[in-house]
N, C-alpha and C. Protein backbone atom coordinates (compact mmCIF):
# COMPACT_ATOMS: atom_id res chain seq x y z
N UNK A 1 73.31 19.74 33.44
CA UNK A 1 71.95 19.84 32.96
C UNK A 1 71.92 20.76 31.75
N UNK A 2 71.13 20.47 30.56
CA UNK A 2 71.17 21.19 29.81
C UNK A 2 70.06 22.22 29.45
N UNK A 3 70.33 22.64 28.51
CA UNK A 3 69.30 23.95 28.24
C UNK A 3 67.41 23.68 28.86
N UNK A 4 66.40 24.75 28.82
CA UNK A 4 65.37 24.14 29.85
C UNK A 4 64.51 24.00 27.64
N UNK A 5 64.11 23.15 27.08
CA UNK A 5 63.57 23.19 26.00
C UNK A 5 62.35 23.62 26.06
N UNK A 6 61.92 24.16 24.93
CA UNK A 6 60.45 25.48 24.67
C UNK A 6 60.00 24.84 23.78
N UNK A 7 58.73 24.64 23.63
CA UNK A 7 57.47 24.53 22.22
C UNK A 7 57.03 26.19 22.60
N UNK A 8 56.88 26.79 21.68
CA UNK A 8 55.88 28.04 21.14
C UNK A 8 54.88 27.25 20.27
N UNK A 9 53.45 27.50 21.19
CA UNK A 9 52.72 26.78 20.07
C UNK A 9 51.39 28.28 20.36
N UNK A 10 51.00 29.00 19.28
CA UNK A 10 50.23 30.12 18.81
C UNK A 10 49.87 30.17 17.55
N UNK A 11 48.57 30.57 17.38
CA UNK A 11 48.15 30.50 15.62
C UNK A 11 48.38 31.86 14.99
N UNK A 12 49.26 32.98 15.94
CA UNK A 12 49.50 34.00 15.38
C UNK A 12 51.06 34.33 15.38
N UNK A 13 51.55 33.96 14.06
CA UNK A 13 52.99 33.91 13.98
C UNK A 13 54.07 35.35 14.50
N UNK A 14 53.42 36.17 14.56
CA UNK A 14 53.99 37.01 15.32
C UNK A 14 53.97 37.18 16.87
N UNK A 15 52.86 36.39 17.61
CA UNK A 15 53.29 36.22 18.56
C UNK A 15 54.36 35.26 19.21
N UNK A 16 54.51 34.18 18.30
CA UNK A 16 55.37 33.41 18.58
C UNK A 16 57.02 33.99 18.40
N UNK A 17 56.83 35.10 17.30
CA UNK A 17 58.22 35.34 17.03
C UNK A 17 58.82 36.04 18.02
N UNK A 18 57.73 36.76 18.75
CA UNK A 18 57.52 37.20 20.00
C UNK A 18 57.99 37.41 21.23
N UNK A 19 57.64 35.81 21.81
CA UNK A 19 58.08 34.72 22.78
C UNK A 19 59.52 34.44 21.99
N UNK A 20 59.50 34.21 21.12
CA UNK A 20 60.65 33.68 20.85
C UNK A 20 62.17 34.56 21.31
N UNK A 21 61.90 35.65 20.36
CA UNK A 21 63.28 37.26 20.77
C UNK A 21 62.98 37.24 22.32
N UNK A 22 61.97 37.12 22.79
CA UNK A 22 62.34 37.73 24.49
C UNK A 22 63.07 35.85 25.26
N UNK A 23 62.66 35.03 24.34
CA UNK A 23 63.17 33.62 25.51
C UNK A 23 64.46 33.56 24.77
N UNK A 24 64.99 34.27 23.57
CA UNK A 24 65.94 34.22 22.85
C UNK A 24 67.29 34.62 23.82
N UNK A 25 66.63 36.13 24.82
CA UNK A 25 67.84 36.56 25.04
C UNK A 25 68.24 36.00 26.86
N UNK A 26 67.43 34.92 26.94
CA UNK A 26 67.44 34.13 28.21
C UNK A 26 68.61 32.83 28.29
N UNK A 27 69.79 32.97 29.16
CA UNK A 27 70.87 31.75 29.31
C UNK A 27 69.67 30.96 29.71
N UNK A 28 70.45 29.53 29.14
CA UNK A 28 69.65 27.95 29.77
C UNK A 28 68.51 27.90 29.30
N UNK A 29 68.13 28.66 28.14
CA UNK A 29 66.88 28.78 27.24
C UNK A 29 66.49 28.40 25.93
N UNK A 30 65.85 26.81 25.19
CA UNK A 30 66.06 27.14 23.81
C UNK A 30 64.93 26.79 23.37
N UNK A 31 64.32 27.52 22.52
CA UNK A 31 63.09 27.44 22.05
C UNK A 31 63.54 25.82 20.68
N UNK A 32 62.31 24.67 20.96
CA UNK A 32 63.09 24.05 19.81
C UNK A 32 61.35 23.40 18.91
N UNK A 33 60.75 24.30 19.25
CA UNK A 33 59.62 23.99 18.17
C UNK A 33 59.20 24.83 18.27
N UNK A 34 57.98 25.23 17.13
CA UNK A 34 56.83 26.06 17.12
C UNK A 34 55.65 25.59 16.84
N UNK A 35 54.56 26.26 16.94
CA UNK A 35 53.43 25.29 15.89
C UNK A 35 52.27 26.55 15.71
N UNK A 36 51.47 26.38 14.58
CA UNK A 36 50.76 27.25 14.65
C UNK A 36 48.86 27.06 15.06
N UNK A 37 49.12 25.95 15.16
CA UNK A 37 47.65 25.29 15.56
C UNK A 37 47.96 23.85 16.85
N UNK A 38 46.68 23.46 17.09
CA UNK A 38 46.80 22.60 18.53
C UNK A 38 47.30 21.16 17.40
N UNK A 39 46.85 20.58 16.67
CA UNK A 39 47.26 19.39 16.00
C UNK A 39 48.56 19.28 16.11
N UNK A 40 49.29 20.73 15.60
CA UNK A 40 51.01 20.68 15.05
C UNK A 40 51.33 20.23 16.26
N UNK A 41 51.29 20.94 17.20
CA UNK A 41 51.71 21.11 18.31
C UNK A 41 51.90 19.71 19.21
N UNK A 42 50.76 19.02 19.16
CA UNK A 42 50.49 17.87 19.72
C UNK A 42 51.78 17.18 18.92
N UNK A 43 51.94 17.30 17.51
CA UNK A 43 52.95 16.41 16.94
C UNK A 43 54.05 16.50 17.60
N UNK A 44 54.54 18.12 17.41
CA UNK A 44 55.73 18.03 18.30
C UNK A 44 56.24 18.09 19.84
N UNK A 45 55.22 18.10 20.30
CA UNK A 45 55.22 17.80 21.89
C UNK A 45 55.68 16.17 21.69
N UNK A 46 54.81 15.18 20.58
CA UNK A 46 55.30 13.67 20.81
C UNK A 46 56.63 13.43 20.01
N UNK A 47 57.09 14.37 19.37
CA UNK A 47 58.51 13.95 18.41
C UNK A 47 59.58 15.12 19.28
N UNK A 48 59.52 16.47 19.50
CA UNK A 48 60.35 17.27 19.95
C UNK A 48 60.47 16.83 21.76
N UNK A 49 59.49 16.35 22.34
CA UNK A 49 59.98 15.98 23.48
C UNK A 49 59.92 17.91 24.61
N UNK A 50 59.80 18.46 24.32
CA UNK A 50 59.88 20.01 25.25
C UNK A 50 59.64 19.54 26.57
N UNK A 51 60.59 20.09 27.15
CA UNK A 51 60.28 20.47 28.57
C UNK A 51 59.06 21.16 29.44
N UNK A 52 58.76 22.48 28.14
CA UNK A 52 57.73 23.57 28.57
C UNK A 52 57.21 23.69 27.43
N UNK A 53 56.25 24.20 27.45
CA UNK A 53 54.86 24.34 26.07
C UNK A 53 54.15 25.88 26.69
N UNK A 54 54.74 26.74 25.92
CA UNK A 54 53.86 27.68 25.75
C UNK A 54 52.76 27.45 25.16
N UNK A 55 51.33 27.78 25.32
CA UNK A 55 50.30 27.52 24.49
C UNK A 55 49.22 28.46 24.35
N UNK A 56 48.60 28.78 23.02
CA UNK A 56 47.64 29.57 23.45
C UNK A 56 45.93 29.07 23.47
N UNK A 57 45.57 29.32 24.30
CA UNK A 57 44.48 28.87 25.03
C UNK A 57 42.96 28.98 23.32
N UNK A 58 42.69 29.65 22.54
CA UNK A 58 42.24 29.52 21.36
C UNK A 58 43.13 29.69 20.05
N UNK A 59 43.51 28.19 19.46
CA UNK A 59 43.97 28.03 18.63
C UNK A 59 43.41 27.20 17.89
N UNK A 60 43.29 26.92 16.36
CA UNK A 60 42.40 26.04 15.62
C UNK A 60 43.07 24.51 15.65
N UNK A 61 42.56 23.98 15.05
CA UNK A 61 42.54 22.25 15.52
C UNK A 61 42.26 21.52 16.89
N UNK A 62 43.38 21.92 17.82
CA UNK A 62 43.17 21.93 19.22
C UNK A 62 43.35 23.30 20.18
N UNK A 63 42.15 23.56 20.70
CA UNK A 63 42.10 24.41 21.37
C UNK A 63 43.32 24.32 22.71
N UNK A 64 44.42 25.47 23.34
CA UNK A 64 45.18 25.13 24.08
C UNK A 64 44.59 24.26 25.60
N UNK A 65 43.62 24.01 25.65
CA UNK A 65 42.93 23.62 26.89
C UNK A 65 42.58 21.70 26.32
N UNK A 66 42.39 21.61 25.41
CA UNK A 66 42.33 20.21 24.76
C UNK A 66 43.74 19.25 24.54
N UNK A 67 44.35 20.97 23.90
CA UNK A 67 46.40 20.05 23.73
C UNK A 67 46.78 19.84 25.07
N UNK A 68 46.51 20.33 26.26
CA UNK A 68 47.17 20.48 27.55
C UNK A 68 46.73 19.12 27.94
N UNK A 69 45.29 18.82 27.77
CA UNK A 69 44.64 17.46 28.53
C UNK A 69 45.34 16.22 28.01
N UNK A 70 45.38 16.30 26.18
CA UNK A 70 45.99 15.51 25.24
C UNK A 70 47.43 14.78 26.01
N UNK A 71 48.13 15.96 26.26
CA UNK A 71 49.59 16.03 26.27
C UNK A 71 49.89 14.94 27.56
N UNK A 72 48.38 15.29 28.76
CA UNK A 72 49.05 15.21 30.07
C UNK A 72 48.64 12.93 29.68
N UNK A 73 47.32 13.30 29.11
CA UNK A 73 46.87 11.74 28.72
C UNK A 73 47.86 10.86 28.19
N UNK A 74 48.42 11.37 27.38
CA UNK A 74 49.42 10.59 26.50
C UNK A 74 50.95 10.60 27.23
N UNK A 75 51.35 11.64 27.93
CA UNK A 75 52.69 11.74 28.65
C UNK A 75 52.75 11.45 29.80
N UNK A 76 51.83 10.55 30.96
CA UNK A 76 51.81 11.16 32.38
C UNK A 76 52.89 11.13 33.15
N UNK A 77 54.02 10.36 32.89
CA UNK A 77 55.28 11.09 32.87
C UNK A 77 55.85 11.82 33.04
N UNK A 78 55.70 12.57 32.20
CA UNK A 78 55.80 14.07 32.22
C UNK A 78 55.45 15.74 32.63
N UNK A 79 53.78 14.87 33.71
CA UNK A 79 53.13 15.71 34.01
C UNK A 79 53.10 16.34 34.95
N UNK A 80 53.00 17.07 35.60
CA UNK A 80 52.68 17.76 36.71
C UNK A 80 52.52 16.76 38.00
């Protein structure tokens, strides 16, 4: 099994860099997107494929509570 894959998706780039150094120093861990708004994010949830989606709950375009519904609509697959 390979690494567990990460979206960081936050509209404040330092929090993401954040998340990132602390999931950085985690085995079986790889962060492989970021985004800084709910739109990006949505993109790469459908092109990067992540396992897990950090998200933050007010972010511009899509609020994290809109990308979560988005994600589960379009992936159910993948969902919970």
């Amino acid at each position: 099994m390979g690494p567990i894959r990460v979206l960081l998706a936050d509209d404040h780039a330092l929090v993401r860099l954040g998340f990132r150094g602390l999931l950085g120093g985690l085995e079986g861990v790889e962060v492989v997107a970021e985004a800084g708004d709910g739109l990006e994010a949505l993109e790469l949830v459908r092109t990067r494929r992540p396992d897990v989606a950090l998200v933050d709950v007010a972010m511009p375009g899509l609020n994290g509570l809109e990308l979560t519904a988005r994600v589960a609509a379009e992936c159910p697959q993948d969902a919970p």
